[in-house]
PDB file of N, CA and C in Angstrom:
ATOM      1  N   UNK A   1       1.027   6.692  15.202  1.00  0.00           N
ATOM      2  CA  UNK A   1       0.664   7.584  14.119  1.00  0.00           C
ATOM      3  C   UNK A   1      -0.798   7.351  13.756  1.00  0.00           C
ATOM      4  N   UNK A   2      -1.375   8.505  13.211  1.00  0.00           N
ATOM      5  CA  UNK A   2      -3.080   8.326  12.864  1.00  0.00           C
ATOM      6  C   UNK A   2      -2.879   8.098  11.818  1.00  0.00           C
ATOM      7  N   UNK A   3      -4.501   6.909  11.212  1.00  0.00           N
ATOM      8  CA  UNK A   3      -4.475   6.654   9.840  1.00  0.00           C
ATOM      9  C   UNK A   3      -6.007   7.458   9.469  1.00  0.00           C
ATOM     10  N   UNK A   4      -5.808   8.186   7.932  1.00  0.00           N
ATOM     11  CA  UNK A   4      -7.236   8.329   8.043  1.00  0.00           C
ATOM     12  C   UNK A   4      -8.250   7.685   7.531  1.00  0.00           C
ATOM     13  N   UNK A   5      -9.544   7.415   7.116  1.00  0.00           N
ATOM     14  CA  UNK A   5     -10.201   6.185   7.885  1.00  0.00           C
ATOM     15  C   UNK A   5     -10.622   5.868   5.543  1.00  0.00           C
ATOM     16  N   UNK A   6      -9.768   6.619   4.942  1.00  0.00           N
ATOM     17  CA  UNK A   6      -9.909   5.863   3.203  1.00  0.00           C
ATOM     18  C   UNK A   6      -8.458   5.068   3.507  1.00  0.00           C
ATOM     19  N   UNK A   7      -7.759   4.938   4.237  1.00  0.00           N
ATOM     20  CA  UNK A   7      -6.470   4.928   4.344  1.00  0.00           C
ATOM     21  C   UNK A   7      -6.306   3.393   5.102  1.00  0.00           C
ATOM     22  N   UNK A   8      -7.083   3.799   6.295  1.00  0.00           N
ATOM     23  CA  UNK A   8      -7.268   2.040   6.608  1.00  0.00           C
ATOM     24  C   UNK A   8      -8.133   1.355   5.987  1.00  0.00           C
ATOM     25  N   UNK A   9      -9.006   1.912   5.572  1.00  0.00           N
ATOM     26  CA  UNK A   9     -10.064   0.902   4.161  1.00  0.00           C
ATOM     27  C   UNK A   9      -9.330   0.485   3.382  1.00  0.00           C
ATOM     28  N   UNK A  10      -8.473   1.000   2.810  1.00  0.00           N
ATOM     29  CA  UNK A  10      -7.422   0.577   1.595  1.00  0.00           C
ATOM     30  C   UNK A  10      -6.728  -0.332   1.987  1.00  0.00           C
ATOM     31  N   UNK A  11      -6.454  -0.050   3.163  1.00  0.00           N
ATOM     32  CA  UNK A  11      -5.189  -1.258   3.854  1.00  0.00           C
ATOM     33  C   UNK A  11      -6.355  -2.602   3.489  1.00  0.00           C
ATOM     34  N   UNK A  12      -7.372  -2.292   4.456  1.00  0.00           N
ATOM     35  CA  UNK A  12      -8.316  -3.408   4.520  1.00  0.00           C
ATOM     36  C   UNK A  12      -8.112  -4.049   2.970  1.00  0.00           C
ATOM     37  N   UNK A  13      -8.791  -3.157   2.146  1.00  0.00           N
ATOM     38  CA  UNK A  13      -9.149  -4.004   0.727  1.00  0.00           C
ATOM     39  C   UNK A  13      -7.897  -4.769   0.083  1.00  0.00           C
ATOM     40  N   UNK A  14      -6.698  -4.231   0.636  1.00  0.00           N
ATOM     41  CA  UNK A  14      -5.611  -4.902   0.460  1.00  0.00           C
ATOM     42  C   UNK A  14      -5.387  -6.551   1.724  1.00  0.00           C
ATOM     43  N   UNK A  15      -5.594  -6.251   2.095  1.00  0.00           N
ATOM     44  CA  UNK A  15      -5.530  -7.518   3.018  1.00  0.00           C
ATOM     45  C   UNK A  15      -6.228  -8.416   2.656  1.00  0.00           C
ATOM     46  N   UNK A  16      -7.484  -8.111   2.255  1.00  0.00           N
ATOM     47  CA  UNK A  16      -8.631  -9.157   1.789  1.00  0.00           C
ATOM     48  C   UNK A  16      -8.135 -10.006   0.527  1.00  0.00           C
ATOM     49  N   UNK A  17      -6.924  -9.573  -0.157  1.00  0.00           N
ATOM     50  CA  UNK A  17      -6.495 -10.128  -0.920  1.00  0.00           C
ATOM     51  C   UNK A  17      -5.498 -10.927  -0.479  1.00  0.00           C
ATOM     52  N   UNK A  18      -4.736 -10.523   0.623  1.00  0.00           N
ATOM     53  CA  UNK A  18      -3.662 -11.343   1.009  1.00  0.00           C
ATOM     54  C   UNK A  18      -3.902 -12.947   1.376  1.00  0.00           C
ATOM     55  N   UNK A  19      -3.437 -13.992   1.237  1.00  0.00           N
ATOM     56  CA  UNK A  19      -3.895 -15.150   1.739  1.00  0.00           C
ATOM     57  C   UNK A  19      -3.724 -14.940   3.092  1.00  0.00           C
ATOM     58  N   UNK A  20      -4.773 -15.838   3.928  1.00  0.00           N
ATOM     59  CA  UNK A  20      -4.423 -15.588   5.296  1.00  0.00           C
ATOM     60  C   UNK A  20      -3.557 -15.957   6.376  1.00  0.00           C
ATOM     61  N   UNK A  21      -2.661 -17.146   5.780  1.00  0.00           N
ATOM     62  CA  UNK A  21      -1.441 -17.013   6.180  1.00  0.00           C
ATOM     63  C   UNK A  21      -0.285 -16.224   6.549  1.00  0.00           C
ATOM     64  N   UNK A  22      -0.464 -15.153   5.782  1.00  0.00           N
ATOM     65  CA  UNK A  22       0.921 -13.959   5.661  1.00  0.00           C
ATOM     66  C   UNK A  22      -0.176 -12.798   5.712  1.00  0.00           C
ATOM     67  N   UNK A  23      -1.243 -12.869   6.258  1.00  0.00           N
ATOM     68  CA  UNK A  23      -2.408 -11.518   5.901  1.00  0.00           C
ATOM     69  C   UNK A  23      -1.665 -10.649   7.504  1.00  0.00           C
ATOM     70  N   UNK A  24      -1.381 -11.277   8.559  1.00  0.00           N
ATOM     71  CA  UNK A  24      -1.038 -10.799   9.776  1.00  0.00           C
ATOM     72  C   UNK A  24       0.601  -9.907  10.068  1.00  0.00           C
ATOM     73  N   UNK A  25       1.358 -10.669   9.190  1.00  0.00           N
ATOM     74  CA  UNK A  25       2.775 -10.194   8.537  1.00  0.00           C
ATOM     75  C   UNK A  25       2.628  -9.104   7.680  1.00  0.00           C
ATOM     76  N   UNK A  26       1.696  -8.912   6.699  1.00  0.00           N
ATOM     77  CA  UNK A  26       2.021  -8.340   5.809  1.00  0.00           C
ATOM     78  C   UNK A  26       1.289  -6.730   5.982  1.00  0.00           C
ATOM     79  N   UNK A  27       0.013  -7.327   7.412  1.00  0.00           N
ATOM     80  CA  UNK A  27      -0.677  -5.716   7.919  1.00  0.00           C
ATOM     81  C   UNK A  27       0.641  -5.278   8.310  1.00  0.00           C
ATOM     82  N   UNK A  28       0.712  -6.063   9.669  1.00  0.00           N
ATOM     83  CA  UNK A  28       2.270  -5.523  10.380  1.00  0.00           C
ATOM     84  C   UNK A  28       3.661  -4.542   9.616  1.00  0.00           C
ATOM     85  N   UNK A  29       3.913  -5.341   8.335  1.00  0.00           N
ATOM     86  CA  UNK A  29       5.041  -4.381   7.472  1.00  0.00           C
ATOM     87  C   UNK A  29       4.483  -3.097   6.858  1.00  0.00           C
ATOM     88  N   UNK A  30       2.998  -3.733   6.442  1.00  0.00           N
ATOM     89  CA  UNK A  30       2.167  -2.414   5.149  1.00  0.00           C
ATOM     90  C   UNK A  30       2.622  -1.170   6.641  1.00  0.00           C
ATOM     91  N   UNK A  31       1.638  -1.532   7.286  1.00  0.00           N
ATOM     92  CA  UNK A  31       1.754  -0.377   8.936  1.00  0.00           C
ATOM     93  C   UNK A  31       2.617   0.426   9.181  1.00  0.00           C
ATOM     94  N   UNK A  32       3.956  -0.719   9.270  1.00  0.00           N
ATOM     95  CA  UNK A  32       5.476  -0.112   9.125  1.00  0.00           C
ATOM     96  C   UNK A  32       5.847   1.401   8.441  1.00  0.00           C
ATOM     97  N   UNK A  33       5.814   0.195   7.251  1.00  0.00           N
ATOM     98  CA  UNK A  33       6.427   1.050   6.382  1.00  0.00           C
ATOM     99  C   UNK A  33       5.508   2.106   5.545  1.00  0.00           C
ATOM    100  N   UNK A  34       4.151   2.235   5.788  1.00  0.00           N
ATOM    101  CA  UNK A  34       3.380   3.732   5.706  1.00  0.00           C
ATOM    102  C   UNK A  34       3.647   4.547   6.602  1.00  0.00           C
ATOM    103  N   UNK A  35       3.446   3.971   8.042  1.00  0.00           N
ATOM    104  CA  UNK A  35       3.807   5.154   9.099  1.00  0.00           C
ATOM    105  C   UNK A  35       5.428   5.666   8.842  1.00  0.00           C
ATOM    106  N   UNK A  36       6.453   4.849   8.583  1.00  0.00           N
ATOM    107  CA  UNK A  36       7.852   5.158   8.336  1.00  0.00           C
ATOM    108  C   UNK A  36       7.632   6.146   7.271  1.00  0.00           C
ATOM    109  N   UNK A  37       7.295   6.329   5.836  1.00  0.00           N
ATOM    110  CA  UNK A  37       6.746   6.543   4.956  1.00  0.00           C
ATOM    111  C   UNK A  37       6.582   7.979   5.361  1.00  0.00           C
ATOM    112  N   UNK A  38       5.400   8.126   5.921  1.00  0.00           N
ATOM    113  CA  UNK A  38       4.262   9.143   6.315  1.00  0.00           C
ATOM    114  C   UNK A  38       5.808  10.302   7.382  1.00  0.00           C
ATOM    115  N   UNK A  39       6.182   9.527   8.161  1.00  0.00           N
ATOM    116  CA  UNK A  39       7.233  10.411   8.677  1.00  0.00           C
ATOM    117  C   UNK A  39       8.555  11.093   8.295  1.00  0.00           C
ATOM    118  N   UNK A  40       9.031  10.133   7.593  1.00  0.00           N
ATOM    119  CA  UNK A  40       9.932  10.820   6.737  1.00  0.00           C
ATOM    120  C   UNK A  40       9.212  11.684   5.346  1.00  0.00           C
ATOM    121  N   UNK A  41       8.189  12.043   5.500  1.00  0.00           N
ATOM    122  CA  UNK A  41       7.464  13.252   4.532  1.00  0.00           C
ATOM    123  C   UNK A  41       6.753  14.381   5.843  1.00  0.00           C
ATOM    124  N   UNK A  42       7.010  14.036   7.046  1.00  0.00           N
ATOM    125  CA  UNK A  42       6.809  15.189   7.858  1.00  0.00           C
ATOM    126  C   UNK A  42       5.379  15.134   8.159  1.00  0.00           C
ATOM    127  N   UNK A  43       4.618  14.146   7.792  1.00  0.00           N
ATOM    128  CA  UNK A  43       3.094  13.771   8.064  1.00  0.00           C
ATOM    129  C   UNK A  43       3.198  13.063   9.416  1.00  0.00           C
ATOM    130  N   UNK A  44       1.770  13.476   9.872  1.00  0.00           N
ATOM    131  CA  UNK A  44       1.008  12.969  11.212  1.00  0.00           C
ATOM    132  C   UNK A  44       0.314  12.215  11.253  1.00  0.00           C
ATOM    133  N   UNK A  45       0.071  12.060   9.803  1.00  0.00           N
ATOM    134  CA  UNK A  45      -1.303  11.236   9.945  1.00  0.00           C
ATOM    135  C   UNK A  45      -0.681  10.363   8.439  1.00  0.00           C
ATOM    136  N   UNK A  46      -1.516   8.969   8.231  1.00  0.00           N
ATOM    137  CA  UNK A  46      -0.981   8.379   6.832  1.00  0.00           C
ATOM    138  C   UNK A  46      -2.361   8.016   6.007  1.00  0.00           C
ATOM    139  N   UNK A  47      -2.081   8.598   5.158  1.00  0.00           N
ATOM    140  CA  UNK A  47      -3.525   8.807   4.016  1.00  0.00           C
ATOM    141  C   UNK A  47      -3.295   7.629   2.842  1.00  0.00           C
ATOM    142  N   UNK A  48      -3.739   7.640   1.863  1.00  0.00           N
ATOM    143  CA  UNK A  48      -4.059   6.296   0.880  1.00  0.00           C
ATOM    144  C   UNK A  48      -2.948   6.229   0.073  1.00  0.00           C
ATOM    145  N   UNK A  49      -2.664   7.648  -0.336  1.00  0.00           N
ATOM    146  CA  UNK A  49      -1.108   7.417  -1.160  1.00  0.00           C
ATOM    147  C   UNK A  49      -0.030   6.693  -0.494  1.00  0.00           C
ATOM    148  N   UNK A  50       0.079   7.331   0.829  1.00  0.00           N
ATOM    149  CA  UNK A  50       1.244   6.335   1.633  1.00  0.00           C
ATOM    150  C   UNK A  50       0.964   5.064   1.645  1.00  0.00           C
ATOM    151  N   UNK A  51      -0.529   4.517   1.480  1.00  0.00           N
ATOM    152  CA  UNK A  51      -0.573   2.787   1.896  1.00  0.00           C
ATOM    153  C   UNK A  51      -0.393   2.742   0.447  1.00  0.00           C
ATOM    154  N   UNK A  52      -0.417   3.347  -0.471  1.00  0.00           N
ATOM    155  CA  UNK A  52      -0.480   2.782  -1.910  1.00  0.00           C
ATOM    156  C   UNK A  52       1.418   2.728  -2.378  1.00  0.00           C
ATOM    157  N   UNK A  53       2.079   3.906  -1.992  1.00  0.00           N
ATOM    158  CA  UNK A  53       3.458   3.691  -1.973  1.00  0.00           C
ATOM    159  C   UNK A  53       4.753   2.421  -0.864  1.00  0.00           C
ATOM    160  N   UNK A  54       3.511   2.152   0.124  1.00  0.00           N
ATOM    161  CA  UNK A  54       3.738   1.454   1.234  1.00  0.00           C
ATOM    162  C   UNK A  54       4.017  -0.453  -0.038  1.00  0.00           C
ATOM    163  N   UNK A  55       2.760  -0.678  -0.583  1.00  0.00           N
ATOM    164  CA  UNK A  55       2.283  -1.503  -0.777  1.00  0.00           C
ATOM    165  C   UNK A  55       2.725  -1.728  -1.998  1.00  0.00           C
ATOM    166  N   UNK A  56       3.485  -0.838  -2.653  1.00  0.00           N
ATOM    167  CA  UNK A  56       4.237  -1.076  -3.950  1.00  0.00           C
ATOM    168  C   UNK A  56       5.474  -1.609  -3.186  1.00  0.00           C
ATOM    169  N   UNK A  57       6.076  -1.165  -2.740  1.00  0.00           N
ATOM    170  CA  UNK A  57       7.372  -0.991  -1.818  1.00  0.00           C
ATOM    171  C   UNK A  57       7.634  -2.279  -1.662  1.00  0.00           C
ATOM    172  N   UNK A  58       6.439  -3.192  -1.032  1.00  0.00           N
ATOM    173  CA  UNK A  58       6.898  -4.168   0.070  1.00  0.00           C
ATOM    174  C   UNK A  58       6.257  -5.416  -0.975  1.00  0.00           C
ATOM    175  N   UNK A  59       5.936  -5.365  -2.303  1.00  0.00           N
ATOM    176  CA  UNK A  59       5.645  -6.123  -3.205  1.00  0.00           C
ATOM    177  C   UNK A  59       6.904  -6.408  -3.737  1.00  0.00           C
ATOM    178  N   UNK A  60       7.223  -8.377  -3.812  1.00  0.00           N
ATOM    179  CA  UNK A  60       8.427  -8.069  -4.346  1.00  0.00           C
ATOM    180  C   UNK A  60       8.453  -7.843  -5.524  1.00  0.00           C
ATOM    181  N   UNK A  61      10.027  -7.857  -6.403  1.00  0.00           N
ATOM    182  CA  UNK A  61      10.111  -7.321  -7.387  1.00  0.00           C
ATOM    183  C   UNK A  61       9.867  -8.331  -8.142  1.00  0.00           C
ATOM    184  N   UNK A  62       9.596  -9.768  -7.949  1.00  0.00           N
ATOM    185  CA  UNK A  62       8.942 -10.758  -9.073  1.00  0.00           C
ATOM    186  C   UNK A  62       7.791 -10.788  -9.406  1.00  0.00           C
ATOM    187  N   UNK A  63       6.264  -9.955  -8.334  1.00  0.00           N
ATOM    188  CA  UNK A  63       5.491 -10.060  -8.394  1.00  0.00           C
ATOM    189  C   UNK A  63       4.641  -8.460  -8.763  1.00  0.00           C
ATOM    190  N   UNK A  64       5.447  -7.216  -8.658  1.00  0.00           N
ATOM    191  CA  UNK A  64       5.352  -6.268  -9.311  1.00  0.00           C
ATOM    192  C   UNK A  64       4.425  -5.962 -10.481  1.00  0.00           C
ATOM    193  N   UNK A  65       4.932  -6.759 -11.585  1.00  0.00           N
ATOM    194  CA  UNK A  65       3.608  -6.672 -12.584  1.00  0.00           C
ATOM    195  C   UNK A  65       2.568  -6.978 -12.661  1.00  0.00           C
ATOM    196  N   UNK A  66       1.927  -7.477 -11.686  1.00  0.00           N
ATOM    197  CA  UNK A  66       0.556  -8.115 -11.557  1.00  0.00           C
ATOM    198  C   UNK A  66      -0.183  -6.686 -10.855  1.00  0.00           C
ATOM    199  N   UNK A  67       0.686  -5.561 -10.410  1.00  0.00           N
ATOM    200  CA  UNK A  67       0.191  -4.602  -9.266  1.00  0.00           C
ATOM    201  C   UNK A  67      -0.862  -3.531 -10.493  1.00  0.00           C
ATOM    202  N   UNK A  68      -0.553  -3.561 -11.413  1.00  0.00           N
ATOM    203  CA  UNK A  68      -1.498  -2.468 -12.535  1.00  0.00           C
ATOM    204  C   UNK A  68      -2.249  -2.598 -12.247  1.00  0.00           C
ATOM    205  N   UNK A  69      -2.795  -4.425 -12.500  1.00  0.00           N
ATOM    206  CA  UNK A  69      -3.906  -5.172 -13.213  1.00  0.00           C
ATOM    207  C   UNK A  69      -4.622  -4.869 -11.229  1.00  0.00           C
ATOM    208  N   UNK A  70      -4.248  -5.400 -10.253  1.00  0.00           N
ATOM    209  CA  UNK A  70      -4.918  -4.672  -8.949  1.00  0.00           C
ATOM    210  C   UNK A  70      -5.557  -3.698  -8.497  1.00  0.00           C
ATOM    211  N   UNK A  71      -4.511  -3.041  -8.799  1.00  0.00           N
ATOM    212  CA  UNK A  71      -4.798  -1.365  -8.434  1.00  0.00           C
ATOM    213  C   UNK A  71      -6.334  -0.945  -9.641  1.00  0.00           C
ATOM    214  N   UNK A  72      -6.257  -1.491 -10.359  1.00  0.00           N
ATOM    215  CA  UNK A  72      -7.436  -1.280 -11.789  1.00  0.00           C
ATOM    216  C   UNK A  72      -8.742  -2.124 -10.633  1.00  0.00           C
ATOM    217  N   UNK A  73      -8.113  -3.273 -10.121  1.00  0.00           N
ATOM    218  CA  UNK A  73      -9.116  -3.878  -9.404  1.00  0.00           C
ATOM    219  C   UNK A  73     -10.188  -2.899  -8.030  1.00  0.00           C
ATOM    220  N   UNK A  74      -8.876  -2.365  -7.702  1.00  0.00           N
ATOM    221  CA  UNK A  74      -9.341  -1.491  -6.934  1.00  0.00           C
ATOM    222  C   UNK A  74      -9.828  -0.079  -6.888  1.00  0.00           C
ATOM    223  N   UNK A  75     -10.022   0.201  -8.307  1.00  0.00           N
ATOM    224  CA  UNK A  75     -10.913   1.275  -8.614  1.00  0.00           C
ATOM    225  C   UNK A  75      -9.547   2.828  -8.706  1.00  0.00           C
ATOM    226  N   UNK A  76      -8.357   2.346  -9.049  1.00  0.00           N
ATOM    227  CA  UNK A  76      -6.940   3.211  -9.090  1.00  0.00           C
ATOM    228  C   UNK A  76      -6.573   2.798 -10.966  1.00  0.00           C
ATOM    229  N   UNK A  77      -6.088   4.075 -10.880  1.00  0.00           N
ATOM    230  CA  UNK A  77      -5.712   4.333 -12.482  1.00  0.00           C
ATOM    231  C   UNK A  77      -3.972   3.769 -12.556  1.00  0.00           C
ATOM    232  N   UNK A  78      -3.646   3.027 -13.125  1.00  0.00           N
ATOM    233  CA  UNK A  78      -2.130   2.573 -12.259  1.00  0.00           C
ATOM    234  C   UNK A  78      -1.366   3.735 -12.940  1.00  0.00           C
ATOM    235  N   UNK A  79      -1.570   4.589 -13.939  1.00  0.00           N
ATOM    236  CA  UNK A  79      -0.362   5.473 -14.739  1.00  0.00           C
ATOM    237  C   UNK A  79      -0.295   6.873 -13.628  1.00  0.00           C
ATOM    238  N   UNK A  80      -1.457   6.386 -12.608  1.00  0.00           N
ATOM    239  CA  UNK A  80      -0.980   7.942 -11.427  1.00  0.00           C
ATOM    240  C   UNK A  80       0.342   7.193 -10.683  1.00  0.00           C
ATOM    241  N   UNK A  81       0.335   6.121 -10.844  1.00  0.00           N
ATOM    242  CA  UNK A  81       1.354   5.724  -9.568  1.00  0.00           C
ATOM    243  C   UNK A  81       2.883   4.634 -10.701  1.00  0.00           C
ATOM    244  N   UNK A  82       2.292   4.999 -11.704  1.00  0.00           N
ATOM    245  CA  UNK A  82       3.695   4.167 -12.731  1.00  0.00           C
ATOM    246  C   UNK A  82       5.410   4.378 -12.244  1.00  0.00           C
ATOM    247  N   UNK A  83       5.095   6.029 -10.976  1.00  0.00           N
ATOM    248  CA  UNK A  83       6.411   6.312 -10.498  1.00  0.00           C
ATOM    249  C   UNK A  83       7.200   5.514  -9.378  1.00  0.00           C
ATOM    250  N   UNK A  84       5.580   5.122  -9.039  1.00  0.00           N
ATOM    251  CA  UNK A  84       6.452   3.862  -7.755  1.00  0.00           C
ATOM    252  C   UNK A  84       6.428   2.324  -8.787  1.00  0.00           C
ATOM    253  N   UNK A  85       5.460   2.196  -9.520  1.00  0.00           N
ATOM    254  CA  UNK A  85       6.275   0.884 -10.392  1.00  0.00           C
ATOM    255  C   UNK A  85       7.123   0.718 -10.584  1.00  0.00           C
ATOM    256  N   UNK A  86       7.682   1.840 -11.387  1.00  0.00           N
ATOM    257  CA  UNK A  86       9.019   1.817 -12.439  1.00  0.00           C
ATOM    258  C   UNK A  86      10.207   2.160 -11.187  1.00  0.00           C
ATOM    259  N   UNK A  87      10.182   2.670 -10.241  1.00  0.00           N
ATOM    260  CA  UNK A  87      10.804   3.518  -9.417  1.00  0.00           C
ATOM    261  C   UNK A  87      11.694   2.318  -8.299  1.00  0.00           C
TER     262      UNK A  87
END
């Protein structure tokens, strides 16, 4: 599947956070489960929302609330995406 190229930046800026222990695991699942993501919505290609719904997804649910205060890090308003928080 194609990514488009705000889409793997995002991945990137997300990784840079990951420790680098689990940074290789956690491209591998984000990947997954955007392209899975991206297909079951009938897409060809996977754009920033999918890595951003990807990356809520695969956050567990103990560490969830820290994702606002991130996404703010990363220049994202978290109340566009409060549906995959709460969700």
């Amino acid at each position: 599947m194609n990514w488009n190229d705000a889409a793997e930046d995002f991945l990137t800026q997300i990784l840079q956070q990951t420790p680098r222990p689990v940074r290789d695991h956690t491209e591998a699942q984000l990947r997954g489960l955007a392209e899975g993501l991206a297909d079951e919505e009938g897409k060809r290609r996977v754009g920033v929302e999918t890595v951003i719904a990807a990356w809520v997804r695969a956050t567990p649910e103990a560490l969830r609330a820290d994702l606002p205060r991130q996404m703010e890090r990363f220049g994202l308003d978290p109340d566009e995406y409060r549906h995959l928080l709460e969700g």
